[in-house]
N, C-alpha and C. Protein backbone atom coordinates (compact mmCIF):
# COMPACT_ATOMS: atom_id res chain seq x y z
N UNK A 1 -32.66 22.25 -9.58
CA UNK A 1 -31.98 20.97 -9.58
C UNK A 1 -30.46 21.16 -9.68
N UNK A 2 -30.15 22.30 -10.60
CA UNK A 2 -28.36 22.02 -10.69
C UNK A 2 -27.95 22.98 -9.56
N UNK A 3 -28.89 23.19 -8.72
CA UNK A 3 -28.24 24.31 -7.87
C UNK A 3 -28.05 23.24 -6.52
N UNK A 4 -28.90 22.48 -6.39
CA UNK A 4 -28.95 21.12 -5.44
C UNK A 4 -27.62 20.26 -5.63
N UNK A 5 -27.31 19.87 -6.93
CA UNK A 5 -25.98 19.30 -7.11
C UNK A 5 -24.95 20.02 -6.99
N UNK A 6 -24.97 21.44 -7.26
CA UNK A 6 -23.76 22.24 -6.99
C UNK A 6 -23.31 22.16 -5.26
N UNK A 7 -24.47 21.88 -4.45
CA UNK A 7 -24.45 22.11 -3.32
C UNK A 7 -23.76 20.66 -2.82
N UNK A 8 -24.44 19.53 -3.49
CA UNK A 8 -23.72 18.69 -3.15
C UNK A 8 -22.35 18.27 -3.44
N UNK A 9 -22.22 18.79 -4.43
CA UNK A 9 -20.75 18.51 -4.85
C UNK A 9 -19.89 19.63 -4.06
N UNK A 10 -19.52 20.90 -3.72
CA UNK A 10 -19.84 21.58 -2.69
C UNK A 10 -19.36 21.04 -1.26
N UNK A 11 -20.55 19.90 -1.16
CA UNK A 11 -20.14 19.35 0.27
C UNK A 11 -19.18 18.46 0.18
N UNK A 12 -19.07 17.67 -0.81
CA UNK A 12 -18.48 16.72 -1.24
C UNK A 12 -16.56 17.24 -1.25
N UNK A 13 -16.55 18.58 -2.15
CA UNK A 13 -15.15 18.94 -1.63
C UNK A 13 -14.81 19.08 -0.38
N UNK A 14 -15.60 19.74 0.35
CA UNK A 14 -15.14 19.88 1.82
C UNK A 14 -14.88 18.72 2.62
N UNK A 15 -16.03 17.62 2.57
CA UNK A 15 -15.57 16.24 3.23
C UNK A 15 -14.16 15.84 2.62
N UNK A 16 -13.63 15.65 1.45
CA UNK A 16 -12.64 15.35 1.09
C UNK A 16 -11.34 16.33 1.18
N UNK A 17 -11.65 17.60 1.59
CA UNK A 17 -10.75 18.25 2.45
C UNK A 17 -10.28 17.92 3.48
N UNK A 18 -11.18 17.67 4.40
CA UNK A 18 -11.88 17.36 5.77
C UNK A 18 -10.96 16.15 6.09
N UNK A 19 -10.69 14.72 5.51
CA UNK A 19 -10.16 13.76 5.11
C UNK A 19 -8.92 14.03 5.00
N UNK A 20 -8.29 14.79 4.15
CA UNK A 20 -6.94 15.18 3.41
C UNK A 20 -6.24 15.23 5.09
N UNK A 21 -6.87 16.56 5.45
CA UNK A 21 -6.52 17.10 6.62
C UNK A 21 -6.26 16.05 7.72
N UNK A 22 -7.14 15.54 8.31
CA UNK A 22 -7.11 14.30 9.04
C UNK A 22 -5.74 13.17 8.83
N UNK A 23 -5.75 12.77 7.41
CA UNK A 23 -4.91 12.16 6.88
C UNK A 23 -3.25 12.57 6.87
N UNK A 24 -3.60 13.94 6.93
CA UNK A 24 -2.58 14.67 7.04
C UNK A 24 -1.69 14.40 8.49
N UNK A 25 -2.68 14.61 9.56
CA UNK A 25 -2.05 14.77 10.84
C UNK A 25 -1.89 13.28 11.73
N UNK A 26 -2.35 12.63 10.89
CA UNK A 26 -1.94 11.23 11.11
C UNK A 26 -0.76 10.75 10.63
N UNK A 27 -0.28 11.25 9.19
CA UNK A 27 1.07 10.77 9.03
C UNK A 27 1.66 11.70 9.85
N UNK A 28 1.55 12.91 10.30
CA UNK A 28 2.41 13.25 11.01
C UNK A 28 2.78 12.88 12.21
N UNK A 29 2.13 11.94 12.72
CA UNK A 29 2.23 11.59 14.28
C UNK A 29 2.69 10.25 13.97
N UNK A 30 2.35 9.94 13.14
CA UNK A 30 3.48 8.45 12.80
C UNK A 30 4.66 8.66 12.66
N UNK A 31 4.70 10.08 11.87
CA UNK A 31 6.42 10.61 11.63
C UNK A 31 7.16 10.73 12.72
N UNK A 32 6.43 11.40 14.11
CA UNK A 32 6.75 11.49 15.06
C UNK A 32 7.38 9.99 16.04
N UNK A 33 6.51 9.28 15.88
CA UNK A 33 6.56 7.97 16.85
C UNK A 33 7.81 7.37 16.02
N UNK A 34 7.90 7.37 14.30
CA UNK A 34 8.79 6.77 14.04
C UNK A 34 10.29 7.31 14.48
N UNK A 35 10.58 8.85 14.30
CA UNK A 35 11.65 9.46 14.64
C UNK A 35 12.50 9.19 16.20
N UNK A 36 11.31 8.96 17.29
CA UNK A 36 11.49 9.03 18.38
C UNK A 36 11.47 7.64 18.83
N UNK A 37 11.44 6.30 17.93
CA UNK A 37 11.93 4.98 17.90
C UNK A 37 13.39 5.13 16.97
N UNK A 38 13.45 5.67 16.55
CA UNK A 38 14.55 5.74 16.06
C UNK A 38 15.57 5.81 16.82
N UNK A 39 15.34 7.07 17.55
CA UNK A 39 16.61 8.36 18.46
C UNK A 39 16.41 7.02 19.26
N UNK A 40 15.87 6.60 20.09
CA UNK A 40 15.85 5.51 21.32
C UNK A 40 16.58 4.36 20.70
N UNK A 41 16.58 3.77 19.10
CA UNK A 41 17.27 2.67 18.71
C UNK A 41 18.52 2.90 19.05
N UNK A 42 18.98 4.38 18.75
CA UNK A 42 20.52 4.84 18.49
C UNK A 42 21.20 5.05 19.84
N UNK A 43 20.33 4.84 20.89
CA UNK A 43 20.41 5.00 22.22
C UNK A 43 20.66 3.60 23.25
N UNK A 44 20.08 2.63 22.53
CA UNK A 44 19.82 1.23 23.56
C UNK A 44 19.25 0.42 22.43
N UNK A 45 19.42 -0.29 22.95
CA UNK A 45 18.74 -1.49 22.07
C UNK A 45 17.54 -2.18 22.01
N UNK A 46 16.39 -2.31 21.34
CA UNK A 46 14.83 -2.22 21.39
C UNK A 46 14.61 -3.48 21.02
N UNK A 47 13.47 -4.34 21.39
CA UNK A 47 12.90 -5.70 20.79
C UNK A 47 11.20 -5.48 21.02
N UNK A 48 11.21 -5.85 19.05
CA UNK A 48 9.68 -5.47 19.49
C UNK A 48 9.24 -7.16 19.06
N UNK A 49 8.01 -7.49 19.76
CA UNK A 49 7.52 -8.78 19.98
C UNK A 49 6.19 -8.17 18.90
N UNK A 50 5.69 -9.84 17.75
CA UNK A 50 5.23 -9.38 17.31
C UNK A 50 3.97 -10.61 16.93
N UNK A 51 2.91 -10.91 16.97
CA UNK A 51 2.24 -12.05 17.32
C UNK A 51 1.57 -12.01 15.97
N UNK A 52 1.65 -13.38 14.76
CA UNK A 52 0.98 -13.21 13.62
C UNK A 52 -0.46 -13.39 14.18
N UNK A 53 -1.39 -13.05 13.65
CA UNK A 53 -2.80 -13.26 13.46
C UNK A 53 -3.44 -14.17 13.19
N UNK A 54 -2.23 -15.33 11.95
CA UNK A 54 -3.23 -16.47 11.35
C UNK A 54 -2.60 -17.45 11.93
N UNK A 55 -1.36 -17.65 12.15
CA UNK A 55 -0.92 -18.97 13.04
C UNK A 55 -0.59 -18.85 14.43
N UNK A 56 -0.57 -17.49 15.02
CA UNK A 56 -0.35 -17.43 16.61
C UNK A 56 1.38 -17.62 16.65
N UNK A 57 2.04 -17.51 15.93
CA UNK A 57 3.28 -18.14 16.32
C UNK A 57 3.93 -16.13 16.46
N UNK A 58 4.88 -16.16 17.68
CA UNK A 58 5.51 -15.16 17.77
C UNK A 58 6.80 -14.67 17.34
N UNK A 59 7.16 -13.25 16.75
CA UNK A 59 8.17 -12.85 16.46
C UNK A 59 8.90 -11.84 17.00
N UNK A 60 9.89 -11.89 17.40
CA UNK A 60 10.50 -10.88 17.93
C UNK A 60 11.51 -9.88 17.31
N UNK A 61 11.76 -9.34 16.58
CA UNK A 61 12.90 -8.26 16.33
C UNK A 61 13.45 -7.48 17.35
N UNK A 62 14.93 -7.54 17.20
CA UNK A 62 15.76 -6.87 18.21
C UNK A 62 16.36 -5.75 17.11
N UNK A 63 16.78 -4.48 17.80
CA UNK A 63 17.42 -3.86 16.76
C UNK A 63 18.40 -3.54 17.61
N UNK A 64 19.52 -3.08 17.25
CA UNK A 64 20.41 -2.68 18.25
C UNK A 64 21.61 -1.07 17.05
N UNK A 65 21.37 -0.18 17.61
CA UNK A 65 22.10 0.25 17.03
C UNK A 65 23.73 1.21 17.55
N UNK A 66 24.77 1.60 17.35
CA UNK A 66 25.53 2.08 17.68
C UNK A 66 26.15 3.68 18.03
N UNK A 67 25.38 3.77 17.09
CA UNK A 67 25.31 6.01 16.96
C UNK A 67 24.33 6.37 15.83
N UNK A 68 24.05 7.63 15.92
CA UNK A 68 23.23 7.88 15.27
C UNK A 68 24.09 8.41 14.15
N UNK A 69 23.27 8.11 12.70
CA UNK A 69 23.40 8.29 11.17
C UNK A 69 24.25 9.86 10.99
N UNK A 70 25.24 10.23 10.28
CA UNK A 70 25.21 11.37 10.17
C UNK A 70 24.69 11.99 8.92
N UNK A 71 23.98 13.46 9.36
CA UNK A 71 23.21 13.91 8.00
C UNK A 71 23.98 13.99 6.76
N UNK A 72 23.42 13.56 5.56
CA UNK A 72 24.48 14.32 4.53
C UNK A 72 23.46 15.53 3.91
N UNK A 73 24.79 16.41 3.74
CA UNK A 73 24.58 17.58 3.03
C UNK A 73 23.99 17.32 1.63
N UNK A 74 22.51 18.56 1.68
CA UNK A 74 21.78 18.05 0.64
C UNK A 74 22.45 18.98 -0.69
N UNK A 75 22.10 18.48 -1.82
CA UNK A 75 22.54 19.27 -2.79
C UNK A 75 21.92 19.95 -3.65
């Protein structure tokens, strides 16, 4: 019997590895999409259209930006 639960618990880390991982490479591709809306903000000017769910009424954001941020030196 405790060798059955060892096994399950066992599996249980790995799915939640399994997860981590996944989770992992999803923020990273958000990191990505966000960076590369960014560089394009600093480039032209973007409007994203945005439709609520509960009243149907639409929103639009424009962003417009001028140059890109300069890094500051970390300390």
């Amino acid at each position: 019997m405790a060798k059955e639960d060892s096994q399950k618990s066992a599996l249980e880390v790995e799915d939640i590895k399994r997860h981590l991982d996944m989770l992992d490479q999803r923020l990273d591709n958000i990191d990505s999409i966000v960076s590369a809306v960014a560089e394009r903000v600093m480039n032209q000017p973007i409007a994203i259209n945005i439709t609520c769910p509960h009243c149907g009424s639409e929103v639009e954001i424009s962003i417009i930006g001028s140059k890109k941020p300069s890094k500051r030196p970390r300390k």
